[in-house]
N, C-alpha and C. Protein backbone atom coordinates (compact mmCIF):
# COMPACT_ATOMS: atom_id res chain seq x y z
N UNK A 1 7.83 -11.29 -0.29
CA UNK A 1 7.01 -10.67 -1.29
C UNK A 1 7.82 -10.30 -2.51
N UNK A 2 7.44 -8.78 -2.76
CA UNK A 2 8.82 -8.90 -4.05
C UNK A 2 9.85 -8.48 -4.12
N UNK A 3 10.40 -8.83 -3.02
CA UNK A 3 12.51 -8.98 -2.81
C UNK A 3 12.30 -10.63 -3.06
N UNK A 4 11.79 -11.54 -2.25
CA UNK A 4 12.13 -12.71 -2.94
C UNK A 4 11.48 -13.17 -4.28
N UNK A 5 10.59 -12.31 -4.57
CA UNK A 5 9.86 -12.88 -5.63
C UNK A 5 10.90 -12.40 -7.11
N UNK A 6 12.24 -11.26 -6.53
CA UNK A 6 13.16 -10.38 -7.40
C UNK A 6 13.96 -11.48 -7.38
N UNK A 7 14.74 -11.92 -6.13
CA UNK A 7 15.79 -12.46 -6.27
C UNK A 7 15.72 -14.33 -7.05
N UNK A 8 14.45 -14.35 -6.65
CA UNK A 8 14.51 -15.98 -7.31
C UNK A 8 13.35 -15.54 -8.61
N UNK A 9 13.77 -14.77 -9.79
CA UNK A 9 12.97 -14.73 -10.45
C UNK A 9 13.08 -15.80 -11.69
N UNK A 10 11.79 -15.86 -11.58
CA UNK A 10 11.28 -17.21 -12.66
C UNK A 10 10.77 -18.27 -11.74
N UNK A 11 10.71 -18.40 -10.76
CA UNK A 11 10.51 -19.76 -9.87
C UNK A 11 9.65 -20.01 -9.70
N UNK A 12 8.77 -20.40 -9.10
CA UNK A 12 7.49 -20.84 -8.70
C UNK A 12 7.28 -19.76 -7.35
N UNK A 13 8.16 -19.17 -6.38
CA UNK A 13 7.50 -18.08 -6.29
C UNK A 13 7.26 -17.09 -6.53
N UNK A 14 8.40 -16.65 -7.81
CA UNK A 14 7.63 -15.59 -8.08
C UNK A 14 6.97 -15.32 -9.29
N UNK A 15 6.67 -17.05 -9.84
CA UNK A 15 4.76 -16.94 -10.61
C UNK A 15 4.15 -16.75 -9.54
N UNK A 16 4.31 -17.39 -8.38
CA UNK A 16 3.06 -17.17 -7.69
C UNK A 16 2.90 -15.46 -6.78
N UNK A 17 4.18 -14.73 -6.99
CA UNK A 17 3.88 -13.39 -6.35
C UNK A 17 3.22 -12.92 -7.40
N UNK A 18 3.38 -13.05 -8.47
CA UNK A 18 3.30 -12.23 -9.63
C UNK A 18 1.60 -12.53 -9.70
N UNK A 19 1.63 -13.60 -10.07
CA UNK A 19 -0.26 -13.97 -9.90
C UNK A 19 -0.86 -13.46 -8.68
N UNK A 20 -0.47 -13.73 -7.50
CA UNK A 20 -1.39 -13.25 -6.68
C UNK A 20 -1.52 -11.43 -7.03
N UNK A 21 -0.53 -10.82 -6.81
CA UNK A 21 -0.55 -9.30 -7.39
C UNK A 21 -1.17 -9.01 -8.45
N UNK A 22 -0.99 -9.91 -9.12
CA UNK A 22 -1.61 -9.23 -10.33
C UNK A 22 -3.76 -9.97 -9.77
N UNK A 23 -3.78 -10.25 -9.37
CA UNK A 23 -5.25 -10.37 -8.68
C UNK A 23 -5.90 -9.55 -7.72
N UNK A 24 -4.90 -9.51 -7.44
CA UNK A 24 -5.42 -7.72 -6.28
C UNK A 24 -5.25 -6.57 -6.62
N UNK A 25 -4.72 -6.76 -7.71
CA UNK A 25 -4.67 -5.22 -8.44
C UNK A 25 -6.05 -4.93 -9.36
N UNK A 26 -6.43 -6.22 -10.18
CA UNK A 26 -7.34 -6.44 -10.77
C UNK A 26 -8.84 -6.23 -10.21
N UNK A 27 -8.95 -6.73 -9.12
CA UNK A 27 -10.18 -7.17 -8.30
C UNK A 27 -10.52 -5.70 -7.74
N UNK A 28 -11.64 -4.77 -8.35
CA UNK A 28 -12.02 -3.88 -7.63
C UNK A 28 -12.32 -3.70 -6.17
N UNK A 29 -11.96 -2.18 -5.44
CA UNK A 29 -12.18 -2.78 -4.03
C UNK A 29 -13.54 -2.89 -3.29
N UNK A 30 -14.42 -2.53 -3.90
CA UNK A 30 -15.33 -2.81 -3.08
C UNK A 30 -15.99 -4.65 -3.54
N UNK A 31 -15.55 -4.90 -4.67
CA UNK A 31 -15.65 -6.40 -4.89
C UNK A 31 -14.91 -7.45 -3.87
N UNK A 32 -13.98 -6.85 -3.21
CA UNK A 32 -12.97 -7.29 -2.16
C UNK A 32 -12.95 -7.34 -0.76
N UNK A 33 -14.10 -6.03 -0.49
CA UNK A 33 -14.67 -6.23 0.09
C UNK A 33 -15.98 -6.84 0.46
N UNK A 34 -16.48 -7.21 -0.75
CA UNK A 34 -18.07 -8.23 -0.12
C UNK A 34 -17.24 -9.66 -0.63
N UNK A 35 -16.26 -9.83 -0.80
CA UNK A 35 -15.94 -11.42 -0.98
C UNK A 35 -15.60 -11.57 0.68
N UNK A 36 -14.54 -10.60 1.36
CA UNK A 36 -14.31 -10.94 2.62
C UNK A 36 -15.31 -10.98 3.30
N UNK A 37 -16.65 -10.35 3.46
CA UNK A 37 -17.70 -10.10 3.97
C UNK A 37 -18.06 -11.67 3.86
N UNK A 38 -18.28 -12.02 2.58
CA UNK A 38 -19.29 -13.39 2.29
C UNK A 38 -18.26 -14.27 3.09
N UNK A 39 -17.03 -14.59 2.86
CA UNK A 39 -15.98 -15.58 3.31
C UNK A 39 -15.84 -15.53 5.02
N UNK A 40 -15.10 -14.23 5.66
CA UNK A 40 -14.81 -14.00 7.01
C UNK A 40 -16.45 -14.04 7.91
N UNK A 41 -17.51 -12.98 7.47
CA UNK A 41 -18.36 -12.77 8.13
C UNK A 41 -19.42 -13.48 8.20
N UNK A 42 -19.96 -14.04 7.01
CA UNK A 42 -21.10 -14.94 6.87
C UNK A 42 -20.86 -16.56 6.88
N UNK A 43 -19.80 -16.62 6.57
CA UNK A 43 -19.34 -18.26 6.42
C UNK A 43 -18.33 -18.74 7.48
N UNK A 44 -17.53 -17.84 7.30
CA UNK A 44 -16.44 -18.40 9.12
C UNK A 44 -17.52 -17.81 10.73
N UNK A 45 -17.70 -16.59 10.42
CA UNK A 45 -18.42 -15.59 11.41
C UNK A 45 -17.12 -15.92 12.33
N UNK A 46 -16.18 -14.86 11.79
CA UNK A 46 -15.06 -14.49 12.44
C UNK A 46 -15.20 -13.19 12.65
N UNK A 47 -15.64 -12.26 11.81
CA UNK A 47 -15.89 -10.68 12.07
C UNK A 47 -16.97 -10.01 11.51
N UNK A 48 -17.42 -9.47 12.37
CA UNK A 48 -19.10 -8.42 12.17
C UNK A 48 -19.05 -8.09 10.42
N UNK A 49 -20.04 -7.74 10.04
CA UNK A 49 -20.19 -7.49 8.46
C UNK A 49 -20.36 -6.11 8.60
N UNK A 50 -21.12 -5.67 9.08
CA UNK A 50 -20.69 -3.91 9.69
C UNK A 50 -20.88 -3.06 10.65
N UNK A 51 -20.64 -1.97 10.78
CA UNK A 51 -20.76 -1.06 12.17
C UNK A 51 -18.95 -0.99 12.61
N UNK A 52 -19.63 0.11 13.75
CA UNK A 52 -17.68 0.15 14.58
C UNK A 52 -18.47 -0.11 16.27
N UNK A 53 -17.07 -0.23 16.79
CA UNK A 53 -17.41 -0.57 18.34
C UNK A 53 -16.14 -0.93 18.62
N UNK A 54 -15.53 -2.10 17.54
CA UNK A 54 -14.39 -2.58 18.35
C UNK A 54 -12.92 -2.95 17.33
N UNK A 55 -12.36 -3.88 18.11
CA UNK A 55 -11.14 -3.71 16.85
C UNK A 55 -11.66 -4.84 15.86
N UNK A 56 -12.26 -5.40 15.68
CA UNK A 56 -12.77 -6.75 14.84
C UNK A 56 -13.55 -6.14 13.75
N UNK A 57 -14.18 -4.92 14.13
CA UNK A 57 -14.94 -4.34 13.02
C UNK A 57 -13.99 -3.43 12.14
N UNK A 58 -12.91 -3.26 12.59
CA UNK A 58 -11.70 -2.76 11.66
C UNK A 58 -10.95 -3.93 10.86
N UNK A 59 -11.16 -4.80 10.68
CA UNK A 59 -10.34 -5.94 10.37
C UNK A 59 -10.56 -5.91 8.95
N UNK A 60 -11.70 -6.22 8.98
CA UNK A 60 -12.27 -6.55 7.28
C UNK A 60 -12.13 -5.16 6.03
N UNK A 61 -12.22 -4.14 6.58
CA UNK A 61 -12.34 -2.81 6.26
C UNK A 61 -10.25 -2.43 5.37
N UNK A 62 -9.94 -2.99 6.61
CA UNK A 62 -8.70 -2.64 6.87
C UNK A 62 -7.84 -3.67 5.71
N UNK A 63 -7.97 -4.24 5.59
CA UNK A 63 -7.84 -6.02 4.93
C UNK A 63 -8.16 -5.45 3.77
N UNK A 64 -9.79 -4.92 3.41
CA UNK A 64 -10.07 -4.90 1.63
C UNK A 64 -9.59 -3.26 1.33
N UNK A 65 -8.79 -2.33 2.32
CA UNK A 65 -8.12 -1.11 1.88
C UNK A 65 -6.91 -1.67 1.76
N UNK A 66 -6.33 -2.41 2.35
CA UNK A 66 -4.72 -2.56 2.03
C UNK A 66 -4.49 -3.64 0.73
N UNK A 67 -5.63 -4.44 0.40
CA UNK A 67 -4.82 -5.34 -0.36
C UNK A 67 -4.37 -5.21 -1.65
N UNK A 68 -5.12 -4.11 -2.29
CA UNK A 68 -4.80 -3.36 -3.69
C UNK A 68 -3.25 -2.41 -3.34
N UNK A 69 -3.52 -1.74 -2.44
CA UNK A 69 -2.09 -0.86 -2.20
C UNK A 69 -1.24 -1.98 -2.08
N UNK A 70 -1.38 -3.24 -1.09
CA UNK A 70 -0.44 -3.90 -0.69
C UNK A 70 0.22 -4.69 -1.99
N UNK A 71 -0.83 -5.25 -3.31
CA UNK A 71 -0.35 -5.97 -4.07
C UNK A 71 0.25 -5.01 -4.76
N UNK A 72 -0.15 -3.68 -5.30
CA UNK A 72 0.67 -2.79 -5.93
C UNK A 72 2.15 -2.33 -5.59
N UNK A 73 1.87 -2.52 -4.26
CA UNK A 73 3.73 -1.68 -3.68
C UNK A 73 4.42 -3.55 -3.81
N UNK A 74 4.29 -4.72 -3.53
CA UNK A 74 4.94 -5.60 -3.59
C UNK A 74 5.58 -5.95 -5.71
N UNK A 75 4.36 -5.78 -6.64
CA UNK A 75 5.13 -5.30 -7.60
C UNK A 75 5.59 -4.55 -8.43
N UNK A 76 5.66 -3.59 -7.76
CA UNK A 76 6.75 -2.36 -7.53
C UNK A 76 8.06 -2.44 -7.14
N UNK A 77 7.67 -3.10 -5.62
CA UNK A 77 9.34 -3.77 -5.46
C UNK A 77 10.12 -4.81 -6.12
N UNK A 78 9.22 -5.68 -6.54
CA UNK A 78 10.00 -6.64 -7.41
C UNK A 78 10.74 -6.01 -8.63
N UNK A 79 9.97 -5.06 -9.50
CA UNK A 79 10.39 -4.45 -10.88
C UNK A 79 11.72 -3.73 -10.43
N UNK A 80 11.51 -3.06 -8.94
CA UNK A 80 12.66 -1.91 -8.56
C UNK A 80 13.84 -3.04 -8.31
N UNK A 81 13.94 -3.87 -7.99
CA UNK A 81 14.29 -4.91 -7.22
C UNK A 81 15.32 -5.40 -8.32
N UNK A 82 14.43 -6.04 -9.03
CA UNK A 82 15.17 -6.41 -10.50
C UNK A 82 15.90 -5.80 -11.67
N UNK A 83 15.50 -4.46 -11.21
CA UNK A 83 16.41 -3.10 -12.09
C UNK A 83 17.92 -2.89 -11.19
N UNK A 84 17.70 -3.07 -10.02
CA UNK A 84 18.96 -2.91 -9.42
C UNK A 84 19.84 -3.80 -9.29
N UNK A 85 19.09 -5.18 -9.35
CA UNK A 85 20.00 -5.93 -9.15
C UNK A 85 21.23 -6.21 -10.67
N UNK A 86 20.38 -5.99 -11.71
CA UNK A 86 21.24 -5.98 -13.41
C UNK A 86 22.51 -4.73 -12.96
N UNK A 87 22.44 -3.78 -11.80
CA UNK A 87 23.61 -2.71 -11.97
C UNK A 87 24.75 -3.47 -11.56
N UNK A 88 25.59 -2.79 -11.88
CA UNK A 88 27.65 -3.14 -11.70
C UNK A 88 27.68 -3.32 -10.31
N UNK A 89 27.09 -2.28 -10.02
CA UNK A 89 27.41 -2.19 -8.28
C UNK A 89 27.05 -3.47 -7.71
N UNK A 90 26.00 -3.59 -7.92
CA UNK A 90 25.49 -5.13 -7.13
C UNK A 90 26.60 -6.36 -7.51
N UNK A 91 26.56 -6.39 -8.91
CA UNK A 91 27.68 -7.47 -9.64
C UNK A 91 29.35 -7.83 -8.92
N UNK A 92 29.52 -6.42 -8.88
CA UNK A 92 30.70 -5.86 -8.19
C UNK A 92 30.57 -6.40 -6.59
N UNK A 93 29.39 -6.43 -6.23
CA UNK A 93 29.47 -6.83 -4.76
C UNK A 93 29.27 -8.55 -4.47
N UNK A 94 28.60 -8.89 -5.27
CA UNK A 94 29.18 -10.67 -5.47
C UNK A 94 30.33 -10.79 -6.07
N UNK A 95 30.43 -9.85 -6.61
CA UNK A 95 32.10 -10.76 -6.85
C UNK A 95 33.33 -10.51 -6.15
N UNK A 96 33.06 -9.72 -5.22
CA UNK A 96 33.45 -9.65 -3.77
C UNK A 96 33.39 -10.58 -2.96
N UNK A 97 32.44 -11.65 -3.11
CA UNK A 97 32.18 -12.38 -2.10
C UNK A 97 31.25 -12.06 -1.16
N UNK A 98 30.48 -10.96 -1.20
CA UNK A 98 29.39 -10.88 -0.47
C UNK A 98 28.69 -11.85 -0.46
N UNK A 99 28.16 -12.01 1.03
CA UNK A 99 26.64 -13.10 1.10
C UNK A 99 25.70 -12.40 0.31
N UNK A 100 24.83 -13.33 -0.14
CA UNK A 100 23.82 -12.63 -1.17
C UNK A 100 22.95 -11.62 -0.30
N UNK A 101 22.44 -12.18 1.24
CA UNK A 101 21.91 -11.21 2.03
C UNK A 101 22.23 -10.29 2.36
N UNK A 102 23.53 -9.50 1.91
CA UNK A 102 23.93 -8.33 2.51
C UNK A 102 23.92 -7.90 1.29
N UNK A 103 24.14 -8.17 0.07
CA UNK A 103 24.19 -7.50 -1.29
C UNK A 103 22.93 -7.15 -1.52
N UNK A 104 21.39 -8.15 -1.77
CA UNK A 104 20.19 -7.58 -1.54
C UNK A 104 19.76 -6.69 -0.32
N UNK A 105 20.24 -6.50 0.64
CA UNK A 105 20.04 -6.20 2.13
C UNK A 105 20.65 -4.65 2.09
N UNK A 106 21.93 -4.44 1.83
CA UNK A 106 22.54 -3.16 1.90
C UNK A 106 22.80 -2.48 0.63
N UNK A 107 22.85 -3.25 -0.47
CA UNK A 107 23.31 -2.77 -1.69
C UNK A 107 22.17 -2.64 -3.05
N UNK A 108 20.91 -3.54 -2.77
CA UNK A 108 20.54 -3.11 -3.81
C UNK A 108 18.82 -2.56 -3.18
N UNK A 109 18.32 -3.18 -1.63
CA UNK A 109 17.02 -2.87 -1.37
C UNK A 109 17.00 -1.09 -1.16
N UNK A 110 18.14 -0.97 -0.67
CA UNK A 110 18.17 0.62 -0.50
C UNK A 110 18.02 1.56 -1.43
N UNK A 111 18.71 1.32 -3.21
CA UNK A 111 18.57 1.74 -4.20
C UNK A 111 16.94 1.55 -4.90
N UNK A 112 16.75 0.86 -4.10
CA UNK A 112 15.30 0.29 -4.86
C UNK A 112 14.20 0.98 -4.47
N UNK A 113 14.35 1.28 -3.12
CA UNK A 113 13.06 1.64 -1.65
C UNK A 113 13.00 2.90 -2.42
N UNK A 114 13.52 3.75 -2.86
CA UNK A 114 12.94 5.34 -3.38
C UNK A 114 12.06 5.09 -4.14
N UNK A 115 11.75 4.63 -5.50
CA UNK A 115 10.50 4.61 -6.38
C UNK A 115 9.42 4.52 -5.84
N UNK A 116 9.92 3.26 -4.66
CA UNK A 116 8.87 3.09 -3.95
C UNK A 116 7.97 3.75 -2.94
N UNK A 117 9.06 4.06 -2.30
CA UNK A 117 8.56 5.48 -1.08
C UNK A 117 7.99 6.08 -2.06
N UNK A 118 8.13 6.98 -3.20
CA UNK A 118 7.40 7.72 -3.76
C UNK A 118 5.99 7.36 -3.95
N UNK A 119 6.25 6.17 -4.59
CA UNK A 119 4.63 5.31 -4.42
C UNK A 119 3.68 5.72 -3.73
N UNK A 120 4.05 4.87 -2.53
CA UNK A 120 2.98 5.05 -0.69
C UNK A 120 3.04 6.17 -0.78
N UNK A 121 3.81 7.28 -0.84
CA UNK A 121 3.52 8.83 -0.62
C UNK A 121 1.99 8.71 -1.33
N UNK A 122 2.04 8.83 -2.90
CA UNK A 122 0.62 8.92 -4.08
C UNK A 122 -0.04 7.76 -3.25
N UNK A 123 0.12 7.06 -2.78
CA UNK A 123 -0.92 5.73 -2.13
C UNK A 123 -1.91 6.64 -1.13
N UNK A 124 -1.64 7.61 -0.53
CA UNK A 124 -2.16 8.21 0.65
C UNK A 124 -3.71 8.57 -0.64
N UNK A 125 -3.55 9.28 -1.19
CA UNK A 125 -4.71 9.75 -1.90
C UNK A 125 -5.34 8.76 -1.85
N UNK A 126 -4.95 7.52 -3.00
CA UNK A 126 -6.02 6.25 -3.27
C UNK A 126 -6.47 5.85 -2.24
N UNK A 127 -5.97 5.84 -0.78
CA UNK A 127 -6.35 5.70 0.55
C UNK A 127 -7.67 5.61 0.77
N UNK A 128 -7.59 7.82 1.01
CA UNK A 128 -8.27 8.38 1.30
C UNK A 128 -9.78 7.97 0.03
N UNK A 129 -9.74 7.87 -1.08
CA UNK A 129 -10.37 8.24 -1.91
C UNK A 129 -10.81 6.54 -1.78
N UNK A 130 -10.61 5.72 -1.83
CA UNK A 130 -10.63 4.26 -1.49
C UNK A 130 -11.71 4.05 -0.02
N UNK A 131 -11.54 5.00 0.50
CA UNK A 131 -12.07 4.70 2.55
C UNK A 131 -13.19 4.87 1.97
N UNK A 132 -14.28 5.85 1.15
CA UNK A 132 -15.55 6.65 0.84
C UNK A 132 -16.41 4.85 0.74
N UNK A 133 -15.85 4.22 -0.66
CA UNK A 133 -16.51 2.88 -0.96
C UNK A 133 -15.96 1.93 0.34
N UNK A 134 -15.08 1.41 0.81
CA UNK A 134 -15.03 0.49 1.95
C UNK A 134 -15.87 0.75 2.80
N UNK A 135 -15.85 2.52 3.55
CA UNK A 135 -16.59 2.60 4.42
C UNK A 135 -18.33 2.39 4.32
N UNK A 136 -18.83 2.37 2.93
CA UNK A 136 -19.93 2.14 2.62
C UNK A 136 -19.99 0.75 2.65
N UNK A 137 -19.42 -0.08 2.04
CA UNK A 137 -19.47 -1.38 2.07
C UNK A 137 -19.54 -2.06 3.21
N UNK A 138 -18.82 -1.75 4.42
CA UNK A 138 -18.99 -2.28 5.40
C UNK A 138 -20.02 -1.07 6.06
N UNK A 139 -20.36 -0.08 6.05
CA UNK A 139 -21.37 0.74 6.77
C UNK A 139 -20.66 1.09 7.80
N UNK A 140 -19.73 1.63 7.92
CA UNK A 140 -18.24 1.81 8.76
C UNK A 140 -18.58 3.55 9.10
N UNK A 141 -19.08 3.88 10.25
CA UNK A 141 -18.95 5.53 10.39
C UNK A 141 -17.86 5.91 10.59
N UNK A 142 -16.91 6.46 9.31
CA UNK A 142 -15.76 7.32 9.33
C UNK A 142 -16.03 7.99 8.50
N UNK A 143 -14.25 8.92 7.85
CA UNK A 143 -14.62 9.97 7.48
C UNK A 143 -15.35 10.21 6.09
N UNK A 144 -15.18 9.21 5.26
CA UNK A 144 -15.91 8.97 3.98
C UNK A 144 -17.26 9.30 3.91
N UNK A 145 -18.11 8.31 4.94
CA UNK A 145 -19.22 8.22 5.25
C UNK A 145 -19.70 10.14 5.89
N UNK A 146 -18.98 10.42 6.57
CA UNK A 146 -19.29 11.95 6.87
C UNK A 146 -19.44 12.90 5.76
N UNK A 147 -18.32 12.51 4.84
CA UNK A 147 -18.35 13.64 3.52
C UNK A 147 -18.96 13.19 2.69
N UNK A 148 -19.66 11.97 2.75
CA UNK A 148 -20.74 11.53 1.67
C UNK A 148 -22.26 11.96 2.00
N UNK A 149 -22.06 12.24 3.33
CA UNK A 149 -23.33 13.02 4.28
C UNK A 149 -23.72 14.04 3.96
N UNK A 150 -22.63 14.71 4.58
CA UNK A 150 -22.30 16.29 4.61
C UNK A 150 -22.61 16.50 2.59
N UNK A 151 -22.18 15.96 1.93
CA UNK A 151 -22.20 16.45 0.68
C UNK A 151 -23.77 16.23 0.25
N UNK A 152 -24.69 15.30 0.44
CA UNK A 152 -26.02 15.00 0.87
C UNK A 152 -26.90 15.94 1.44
N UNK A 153 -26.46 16.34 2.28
CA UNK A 153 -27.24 17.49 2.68
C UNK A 153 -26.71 18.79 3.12
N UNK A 154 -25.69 18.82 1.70
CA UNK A 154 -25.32 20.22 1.67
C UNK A 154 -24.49 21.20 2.62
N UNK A 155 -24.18 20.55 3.71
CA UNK A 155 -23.16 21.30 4.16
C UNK A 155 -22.03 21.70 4.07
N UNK A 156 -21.62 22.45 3.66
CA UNK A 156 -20.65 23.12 2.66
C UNK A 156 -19.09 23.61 3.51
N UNK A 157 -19.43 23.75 4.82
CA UNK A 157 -18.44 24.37 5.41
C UNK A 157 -17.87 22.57 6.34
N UNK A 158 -18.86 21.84 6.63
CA UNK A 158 -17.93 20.59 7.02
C UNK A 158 -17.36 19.76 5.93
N UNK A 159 -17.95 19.90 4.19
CA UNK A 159 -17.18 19.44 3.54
C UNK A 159 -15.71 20.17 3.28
N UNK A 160 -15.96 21.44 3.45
CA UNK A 160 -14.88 22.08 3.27
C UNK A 160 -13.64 21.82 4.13
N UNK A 161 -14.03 21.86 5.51
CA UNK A 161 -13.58 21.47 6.76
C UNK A 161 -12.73 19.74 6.69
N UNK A 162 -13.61 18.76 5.98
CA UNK A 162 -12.76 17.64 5.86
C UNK A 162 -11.68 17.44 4.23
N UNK A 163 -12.24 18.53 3.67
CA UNK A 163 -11.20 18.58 2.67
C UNK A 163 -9.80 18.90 3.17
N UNK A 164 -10.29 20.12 3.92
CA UNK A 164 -8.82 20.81 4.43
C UNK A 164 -7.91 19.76 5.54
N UNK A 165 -8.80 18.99 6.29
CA UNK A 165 -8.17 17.80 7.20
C UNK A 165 -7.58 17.09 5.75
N UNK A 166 -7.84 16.56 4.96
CA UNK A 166 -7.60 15.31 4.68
C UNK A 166 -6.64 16.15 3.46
N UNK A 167 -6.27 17.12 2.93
CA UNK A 167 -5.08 17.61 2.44
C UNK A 167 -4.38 17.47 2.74
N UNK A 168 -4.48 18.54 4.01
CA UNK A 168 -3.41 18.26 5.64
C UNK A 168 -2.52 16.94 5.03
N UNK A 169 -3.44 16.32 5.40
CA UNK A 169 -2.60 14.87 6.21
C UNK A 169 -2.04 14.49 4.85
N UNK A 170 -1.95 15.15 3.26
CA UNK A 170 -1.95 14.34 2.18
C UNK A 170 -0.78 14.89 2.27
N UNK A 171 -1.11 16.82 2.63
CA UNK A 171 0.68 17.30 2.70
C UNK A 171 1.91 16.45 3.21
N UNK A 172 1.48 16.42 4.64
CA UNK A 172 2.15 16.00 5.88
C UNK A 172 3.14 14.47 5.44
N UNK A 173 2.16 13.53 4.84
CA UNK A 173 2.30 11.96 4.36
C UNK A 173 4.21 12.67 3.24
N UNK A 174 3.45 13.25 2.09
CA UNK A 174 4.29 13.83 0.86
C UNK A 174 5.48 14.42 1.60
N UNK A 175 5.59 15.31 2.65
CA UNK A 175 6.64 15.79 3.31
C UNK A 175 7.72 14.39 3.86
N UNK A 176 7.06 13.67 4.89
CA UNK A 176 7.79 12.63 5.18
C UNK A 176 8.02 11.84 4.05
N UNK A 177 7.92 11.79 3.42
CA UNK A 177 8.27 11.20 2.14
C UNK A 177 9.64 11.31 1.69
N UNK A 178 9.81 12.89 1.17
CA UNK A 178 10.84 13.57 0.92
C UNK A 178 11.69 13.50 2.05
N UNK A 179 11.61 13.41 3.37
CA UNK A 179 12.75 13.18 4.39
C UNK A 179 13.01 12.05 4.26
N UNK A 180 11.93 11.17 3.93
CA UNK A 180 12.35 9.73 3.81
C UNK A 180 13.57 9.46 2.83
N UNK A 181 13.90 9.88 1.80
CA UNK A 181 14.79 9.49 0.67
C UNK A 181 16.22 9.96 1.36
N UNK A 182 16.12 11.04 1.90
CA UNK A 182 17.52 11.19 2.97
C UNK A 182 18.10 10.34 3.69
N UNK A 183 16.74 9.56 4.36
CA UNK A 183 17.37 8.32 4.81
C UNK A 183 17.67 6.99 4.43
N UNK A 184 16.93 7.08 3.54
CA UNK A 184 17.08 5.89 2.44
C UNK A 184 18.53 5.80 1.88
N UNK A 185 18.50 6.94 0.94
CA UNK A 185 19.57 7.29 0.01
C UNK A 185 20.42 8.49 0.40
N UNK A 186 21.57 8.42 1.34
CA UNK A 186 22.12 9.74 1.52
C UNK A 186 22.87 10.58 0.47
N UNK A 187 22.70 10.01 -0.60
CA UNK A 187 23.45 11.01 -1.70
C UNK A 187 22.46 12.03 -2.04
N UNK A 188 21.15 11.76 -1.69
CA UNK A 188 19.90 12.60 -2.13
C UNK A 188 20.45 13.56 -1.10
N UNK A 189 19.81 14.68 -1.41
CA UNK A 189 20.06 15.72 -0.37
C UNK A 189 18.59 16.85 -0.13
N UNK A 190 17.90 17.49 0.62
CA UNK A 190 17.22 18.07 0.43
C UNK A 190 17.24 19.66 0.32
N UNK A 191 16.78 20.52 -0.39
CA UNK A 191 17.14 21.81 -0.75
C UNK A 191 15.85 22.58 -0.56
């Protein structure tokens, strides 16, 4: 994705990372989701068009939530990718004689992965805020569909109730985050 789409830049793959990303970033998600619907469900009839029961009815759901995050964090990594690789340090490590796989591998993906981690941390929101339309689109009973209910007919203390869940978990995501860069990057330190 975009480590190779960084390291061989200009090539034909990475026009073609760059195009495909830049198409899934573009393509609203619930438009992404009735193309998979029309393609997977009505024309292959590989997976249900909606309801839950089993893991097949998570597929499609799951597929048109990740592919906007997914094309976004791939060029992310390429840009991070390609900023690190222009530093001394990296330069300094080919001209060492490093294999190129250990110079992208140890020396420059590690410098890179923080912007990114930060990313997916803020990704958790678009997630959450993303599940409300998927889960409608496919007619998916989760939690979207509950707080689109609950807000429907006014119940005030279970919207409140899934706000406070789904903070929670926005905290929790943002915390590991910040431990994450410790391990990423040990010069970071946490205070």
């Amino acid at each position: 994705g975009g480590i190779g789409a960084a390291v061989r830049r200009g090539s034909v793959t990475d026009e073609t990372v760059l195009t495909a990303t830049l198409v899934g970033i573009s393509v609203p998600v619930f438009v992404t989701g009735l193309l998979l619907i029309y393609a997977f469900a009505f024309r292959l009839r590989w997976f249900p068009t909606s309801g839950a029961g089993s893991w097949r009815h998570l597929v499609l759901p799951a597929v048109t939530l990740a592919s906007f995050l997914v094309a976004y964090d791939v060029r992310m990594v390429r840009a991070c990718m390609l900023e690190v690789l222009r530093q001394d340090y990296v330069r300094t490590a080919r001209a060492k004689g490093l294999r190129e796989a250990v110079v992208v591998g140890r020396h420059a993906l590690r410098n890179a992965l923080v912007p990114v981690v930060t990313v997916v941390g803020v990704q958790v929101g678009l997630l959450i805020g993303g599940s409300v339309i998927t889960e409608t689109v496919f007619a998916y009973p989760g939690v979207g569909q509950l707080v689109v209910s609950a807000i429907a007919a006014r119940d005030t203390p279970l919207v409140q109730g899934c706000v406070l869940v789904t903070a929670s978990g926005f905290i929790l995501v943002n915390l590991l985050v910040d431990v994450s860069y410790v391990l990423i990057d040990p010069r970071i330190r946490l205070s």
